[in-house]
C-alpha atoms as a PDB file:
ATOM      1  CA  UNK A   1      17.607   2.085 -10.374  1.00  0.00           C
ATOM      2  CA  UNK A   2      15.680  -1.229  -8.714  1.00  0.00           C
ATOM      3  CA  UNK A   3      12.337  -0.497  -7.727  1.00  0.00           C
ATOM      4  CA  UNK A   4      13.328  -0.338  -4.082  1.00  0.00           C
ATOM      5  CA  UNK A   5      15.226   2.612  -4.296  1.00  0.00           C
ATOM      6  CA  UNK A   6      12.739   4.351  -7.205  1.00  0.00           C
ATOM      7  CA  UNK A   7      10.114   4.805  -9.271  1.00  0.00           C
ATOM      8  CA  UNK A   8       8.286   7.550 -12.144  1.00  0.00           C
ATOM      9  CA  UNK A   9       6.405   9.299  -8.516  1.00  0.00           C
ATOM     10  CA  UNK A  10       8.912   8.538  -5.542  1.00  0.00           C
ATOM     11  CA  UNK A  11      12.564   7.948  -4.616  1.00  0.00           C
ATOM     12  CA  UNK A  12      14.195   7.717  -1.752  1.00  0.00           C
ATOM     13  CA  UNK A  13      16.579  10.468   0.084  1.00  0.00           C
ATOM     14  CA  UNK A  14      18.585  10.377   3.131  1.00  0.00           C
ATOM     15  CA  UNK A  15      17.339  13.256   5.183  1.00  0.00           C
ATOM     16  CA  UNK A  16      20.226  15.724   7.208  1.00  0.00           C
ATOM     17  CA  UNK A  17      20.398  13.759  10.355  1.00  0.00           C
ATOM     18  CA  UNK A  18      22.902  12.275  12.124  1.00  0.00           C
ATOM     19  CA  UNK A  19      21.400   8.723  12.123  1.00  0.00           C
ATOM     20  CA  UNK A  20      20.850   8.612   8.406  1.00  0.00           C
ATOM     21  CA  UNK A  21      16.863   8.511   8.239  1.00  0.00           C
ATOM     22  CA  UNK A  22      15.767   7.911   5.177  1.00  0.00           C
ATOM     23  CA  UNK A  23      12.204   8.887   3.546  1.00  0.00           C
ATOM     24  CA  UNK A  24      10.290   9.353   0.921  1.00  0.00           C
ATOM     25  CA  UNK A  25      10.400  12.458  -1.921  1.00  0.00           C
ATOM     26  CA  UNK A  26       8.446  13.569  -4.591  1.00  0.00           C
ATOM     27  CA  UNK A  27       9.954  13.574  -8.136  1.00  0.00           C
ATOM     28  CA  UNK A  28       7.103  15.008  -9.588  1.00  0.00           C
ATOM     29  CA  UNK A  29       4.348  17.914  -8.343  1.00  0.00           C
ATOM     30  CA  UNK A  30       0.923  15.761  -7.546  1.00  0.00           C
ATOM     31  CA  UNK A  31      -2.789  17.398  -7.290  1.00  0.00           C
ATOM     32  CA  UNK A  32      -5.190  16.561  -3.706  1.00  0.00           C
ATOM     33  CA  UNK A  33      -5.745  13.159  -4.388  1.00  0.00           C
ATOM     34  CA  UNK A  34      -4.160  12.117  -7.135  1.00  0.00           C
ATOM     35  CA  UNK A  35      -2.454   8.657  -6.756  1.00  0.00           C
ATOM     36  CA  UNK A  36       1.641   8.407  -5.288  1.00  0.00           C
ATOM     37  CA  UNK A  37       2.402   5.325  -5.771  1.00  0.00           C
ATOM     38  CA  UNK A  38       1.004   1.112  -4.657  1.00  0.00           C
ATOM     39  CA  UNK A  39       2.395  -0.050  -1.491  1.00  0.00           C
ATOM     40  CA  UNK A  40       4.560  -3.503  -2.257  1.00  0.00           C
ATOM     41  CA  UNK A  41       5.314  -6.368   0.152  1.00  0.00           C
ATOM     42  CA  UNK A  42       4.713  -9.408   1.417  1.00  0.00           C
ATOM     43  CA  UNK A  43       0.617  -9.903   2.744  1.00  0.00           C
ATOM     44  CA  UNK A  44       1.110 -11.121   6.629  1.00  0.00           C
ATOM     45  CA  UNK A  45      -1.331 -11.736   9.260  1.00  0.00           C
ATOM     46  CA  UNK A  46       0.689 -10.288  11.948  1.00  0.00           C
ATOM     47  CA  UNK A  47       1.405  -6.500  13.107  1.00  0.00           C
ATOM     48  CA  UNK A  48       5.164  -4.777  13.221  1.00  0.00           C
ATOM     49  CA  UNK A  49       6.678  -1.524  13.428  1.00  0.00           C
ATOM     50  CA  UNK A  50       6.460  -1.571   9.988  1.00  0.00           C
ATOM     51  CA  UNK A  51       3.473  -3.257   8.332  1.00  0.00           C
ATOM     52  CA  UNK A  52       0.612  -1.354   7.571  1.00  0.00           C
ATOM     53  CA  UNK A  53      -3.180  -2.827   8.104  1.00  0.00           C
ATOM     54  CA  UNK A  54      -5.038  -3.480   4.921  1.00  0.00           C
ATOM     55  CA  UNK A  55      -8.015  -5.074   7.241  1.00  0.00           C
ATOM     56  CA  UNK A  56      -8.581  -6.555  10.370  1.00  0.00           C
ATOM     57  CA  UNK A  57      -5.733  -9.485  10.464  1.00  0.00           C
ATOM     58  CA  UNK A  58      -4.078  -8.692   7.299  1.00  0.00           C
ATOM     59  CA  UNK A  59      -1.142  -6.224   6.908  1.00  0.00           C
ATOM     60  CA  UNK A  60       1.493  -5.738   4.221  1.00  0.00           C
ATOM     61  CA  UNK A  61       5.254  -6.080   5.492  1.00  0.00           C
ATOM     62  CA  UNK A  62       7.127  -3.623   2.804  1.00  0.00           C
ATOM     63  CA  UNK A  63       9.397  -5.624   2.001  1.00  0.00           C
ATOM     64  CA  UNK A  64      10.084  -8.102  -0.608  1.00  0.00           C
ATOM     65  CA  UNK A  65      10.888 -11.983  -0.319  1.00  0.00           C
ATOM     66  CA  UNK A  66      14.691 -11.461   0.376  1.00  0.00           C
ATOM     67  CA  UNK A  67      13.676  -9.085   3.037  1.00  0.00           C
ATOM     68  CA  UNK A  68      15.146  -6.022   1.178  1.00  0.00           C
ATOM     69  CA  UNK A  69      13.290  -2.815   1.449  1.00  0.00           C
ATOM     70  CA  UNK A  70      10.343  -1.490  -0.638  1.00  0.00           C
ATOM     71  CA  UNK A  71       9.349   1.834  -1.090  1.00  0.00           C
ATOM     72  CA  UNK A  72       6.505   1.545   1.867  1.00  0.00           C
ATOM     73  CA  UNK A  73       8.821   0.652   3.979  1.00  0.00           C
ATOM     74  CA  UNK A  74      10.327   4.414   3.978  1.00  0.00           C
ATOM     75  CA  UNK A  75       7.000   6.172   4.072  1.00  0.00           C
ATOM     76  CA  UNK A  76       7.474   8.218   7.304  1.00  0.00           C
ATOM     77  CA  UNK A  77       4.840   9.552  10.263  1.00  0.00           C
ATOM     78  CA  UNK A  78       3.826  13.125  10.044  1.00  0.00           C
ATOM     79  CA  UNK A  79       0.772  14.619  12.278  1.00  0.00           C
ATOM     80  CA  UNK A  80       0.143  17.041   9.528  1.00  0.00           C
ATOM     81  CA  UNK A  81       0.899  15.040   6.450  1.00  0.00           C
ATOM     82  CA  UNK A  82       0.249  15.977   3.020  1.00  0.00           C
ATOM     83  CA  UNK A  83      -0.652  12.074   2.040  1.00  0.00           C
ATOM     84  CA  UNK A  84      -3.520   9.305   3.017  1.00  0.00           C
ATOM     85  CA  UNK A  85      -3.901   6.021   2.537  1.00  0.00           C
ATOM     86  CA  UNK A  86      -6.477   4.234   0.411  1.00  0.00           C
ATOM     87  CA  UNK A  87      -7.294   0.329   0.663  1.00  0.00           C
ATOM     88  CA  UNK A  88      -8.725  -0.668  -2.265  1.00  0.00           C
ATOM     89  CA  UNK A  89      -9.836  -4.187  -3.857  1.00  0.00           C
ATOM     90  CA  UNK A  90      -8.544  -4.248  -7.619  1.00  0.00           C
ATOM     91  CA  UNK A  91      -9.057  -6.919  -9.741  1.00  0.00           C
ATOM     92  CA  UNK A  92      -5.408  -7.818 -10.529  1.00  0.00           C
ATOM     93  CA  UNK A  93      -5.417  -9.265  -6.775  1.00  0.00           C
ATOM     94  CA  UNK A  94      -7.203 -11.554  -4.575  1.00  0.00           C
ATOM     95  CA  UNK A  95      -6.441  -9.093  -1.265  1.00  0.00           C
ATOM     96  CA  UNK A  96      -6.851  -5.446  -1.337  1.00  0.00           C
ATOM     97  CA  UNK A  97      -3.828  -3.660  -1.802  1.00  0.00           C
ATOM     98  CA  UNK A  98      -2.658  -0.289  -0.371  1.00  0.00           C
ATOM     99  CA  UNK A  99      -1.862   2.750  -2.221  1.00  0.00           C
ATOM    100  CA  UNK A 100      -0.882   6.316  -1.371  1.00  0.00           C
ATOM    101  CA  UNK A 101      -2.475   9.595  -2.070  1.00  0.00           C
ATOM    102  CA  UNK A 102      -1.935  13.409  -2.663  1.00  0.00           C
ATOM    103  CA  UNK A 103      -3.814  14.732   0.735  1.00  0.00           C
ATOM    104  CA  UNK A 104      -2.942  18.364  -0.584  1.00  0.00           C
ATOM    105  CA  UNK A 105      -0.620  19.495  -3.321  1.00  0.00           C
ATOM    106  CA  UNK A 106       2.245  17.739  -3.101  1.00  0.00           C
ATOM    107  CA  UNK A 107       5.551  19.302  -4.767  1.00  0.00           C
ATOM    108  CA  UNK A 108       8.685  17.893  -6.564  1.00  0.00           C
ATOM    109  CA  UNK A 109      11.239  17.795  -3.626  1.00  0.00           C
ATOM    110  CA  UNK A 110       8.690  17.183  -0.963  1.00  0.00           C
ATOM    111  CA  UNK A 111       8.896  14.600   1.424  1.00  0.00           C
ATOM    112  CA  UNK A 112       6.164  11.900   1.016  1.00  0.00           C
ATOM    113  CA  UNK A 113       4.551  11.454   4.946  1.00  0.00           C
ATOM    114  CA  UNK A 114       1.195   9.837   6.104  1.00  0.00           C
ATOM    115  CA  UNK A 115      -0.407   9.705   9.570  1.00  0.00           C
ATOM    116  CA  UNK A 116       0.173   6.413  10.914  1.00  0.00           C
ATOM    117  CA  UNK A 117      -2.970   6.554  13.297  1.00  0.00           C
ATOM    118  CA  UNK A 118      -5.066   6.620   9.388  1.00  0.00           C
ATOM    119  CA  UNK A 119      -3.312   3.321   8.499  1.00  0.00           C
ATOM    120  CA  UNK A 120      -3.564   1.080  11.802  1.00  0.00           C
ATOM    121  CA  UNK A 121      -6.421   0.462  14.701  1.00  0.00           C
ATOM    122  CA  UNK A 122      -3.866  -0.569  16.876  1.00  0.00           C
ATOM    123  CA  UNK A 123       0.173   0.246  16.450  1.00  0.00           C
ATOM    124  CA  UNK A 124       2.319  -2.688  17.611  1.00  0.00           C
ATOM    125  CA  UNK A 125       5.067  -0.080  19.422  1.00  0.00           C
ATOM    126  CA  UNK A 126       4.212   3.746  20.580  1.00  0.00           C
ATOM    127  CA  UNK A 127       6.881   5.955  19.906  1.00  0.00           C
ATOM    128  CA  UNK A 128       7.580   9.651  20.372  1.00  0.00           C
ATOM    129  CA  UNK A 129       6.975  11.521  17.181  1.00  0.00           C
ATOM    130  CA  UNK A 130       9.566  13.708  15.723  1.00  0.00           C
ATOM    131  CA  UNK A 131       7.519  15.208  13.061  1.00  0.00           C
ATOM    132  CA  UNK A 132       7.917  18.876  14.079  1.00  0.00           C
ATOM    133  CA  UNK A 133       4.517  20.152  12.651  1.00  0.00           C
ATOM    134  CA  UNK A 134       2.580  22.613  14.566  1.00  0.00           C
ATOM    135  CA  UNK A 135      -0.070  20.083  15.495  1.00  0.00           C
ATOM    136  CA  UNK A 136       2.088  17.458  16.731  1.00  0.00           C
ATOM    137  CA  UNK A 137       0.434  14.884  19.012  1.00  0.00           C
ATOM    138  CA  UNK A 138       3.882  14.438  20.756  1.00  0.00           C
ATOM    139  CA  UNK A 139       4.329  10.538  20.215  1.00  0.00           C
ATOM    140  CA  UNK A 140       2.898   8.153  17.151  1.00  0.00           C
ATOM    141  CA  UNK A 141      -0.500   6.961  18.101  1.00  0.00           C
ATOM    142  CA  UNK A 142      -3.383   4.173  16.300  1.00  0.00           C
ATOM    143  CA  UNK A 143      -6.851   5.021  15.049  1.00  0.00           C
ATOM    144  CA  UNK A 144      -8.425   3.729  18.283  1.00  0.00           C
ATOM    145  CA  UNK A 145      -6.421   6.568  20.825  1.00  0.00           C
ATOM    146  CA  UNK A 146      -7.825   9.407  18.338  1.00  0.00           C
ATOM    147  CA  UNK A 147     -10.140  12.104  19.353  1.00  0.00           C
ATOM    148  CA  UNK A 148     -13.535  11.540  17.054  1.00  0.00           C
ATOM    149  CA  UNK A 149     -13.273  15.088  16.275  1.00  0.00           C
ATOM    150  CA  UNK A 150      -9.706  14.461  14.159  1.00  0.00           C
ATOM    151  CA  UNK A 151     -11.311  11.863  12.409  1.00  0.00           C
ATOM    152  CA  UNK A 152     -14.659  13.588  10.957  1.00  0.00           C
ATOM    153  CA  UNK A 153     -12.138  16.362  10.234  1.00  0.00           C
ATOM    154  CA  UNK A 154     -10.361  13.659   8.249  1.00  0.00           C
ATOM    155  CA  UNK A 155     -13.765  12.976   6.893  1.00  0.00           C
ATOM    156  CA  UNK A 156     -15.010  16.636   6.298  1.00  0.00           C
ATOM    157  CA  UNK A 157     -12.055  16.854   3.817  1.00  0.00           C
ATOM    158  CA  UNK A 158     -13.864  13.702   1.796  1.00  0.00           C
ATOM    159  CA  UNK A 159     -10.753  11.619   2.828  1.00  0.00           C
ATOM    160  CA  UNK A 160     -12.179   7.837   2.767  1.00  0.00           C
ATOM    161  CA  UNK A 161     -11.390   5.299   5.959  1.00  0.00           C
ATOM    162  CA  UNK A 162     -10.667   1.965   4.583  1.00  0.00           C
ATOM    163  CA  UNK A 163     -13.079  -0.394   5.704  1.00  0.00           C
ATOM    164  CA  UNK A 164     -11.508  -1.677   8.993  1.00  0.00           C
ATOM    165  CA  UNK A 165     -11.033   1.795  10.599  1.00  0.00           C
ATOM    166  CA  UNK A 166     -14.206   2.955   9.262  1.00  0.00           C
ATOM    167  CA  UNK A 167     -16.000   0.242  11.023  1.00  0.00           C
ATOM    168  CA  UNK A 168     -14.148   1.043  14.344  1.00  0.00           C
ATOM    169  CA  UNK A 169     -15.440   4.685  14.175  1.00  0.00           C
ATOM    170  CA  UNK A 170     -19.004   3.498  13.237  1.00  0.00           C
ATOM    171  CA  UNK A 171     -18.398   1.647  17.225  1.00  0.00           C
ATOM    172  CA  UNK A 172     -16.643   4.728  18.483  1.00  0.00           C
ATOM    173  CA  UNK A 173     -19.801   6.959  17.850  1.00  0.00           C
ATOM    174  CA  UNK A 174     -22.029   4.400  19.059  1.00  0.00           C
ATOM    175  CA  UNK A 175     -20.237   4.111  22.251  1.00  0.00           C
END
């Protein structure tokens, strides 16, 4: 398999709709907070349905430079997911890069989901949310249209903000 359709952590599946959706799945059981897998794609300064904010003009665009899919690019909404996101500067890269951890246990078979309000200030189109969880917010929101008391929930579970959205809640509680 190419590394857009795989990897040792992830693959993708097709889920039982009519539209064939596709997603994310685990291929292997993962502990709270134990690294899924990097985020790939080009770095852009620009905001789609589909990049994801690594700081304040900078996003990655999942996909690589023929445009094809990577495995971000299938990392789907839930308002209860069982994943965050971490920015994080590493030294094998002059921007930060983007990876993907176990919010709770995460099982073999699972489907791999994130809250997209934890990964952008603002989202570039608002959509209806088809998660299903019990705690669904009805429609796909950013980190700005929260309620302050999600996010210190997000913090009391020692889940970190990268730096851009932690900054915007420093203003939020000052305001």
């Amino acid at each position: 398999m190419n590394k857009t359709s795989s990897n040792e952590a992830v693959e993708i599946f097709t889920r039982d709709t009519t539209d064939d959706f596709k997603g994310l799945r685990a291929k292997k059981d993962f502990l709270p907070h134990q690294k899924i897998f990097r985020i790939e794609g080009k770095i852009v300064d620009y905001r789609t349905k589909r990049t994801l904010q690594i700081d304040n003009d900078i996003h990655i665009d999942p996909e690589d430079s023929n445009g094809n899919p990577e495995l971000g690019y299938y990392l789907n909404h839930s308002c209860d997911p069982n994943t965050y996101p971490l920015v994080l500067e590493v030294s094998d890269s002059e921007l930060p890069v983007m990876e993907i951890f176990a919010l709770k246990g995460v099982k073999v078979g699972e489907e791999i989901t994130v809250d997209y309000a934890f990964m952008e200030s603002e989202i570039a189109n608002e959509c209806v949310c088809l998660c299903g969880s019990a705690n669904c917010r009805g429609k796909i929101i950013s980190f700005k249209q929260l309620d302050i008391k999600e996010i210190q929930s997000y913090q009391d579970k020692n889940i970190p903000l990268s730096i851009p959205l932690l900054k915007l809640f420093e203003a939020m509680e000052l305001g």
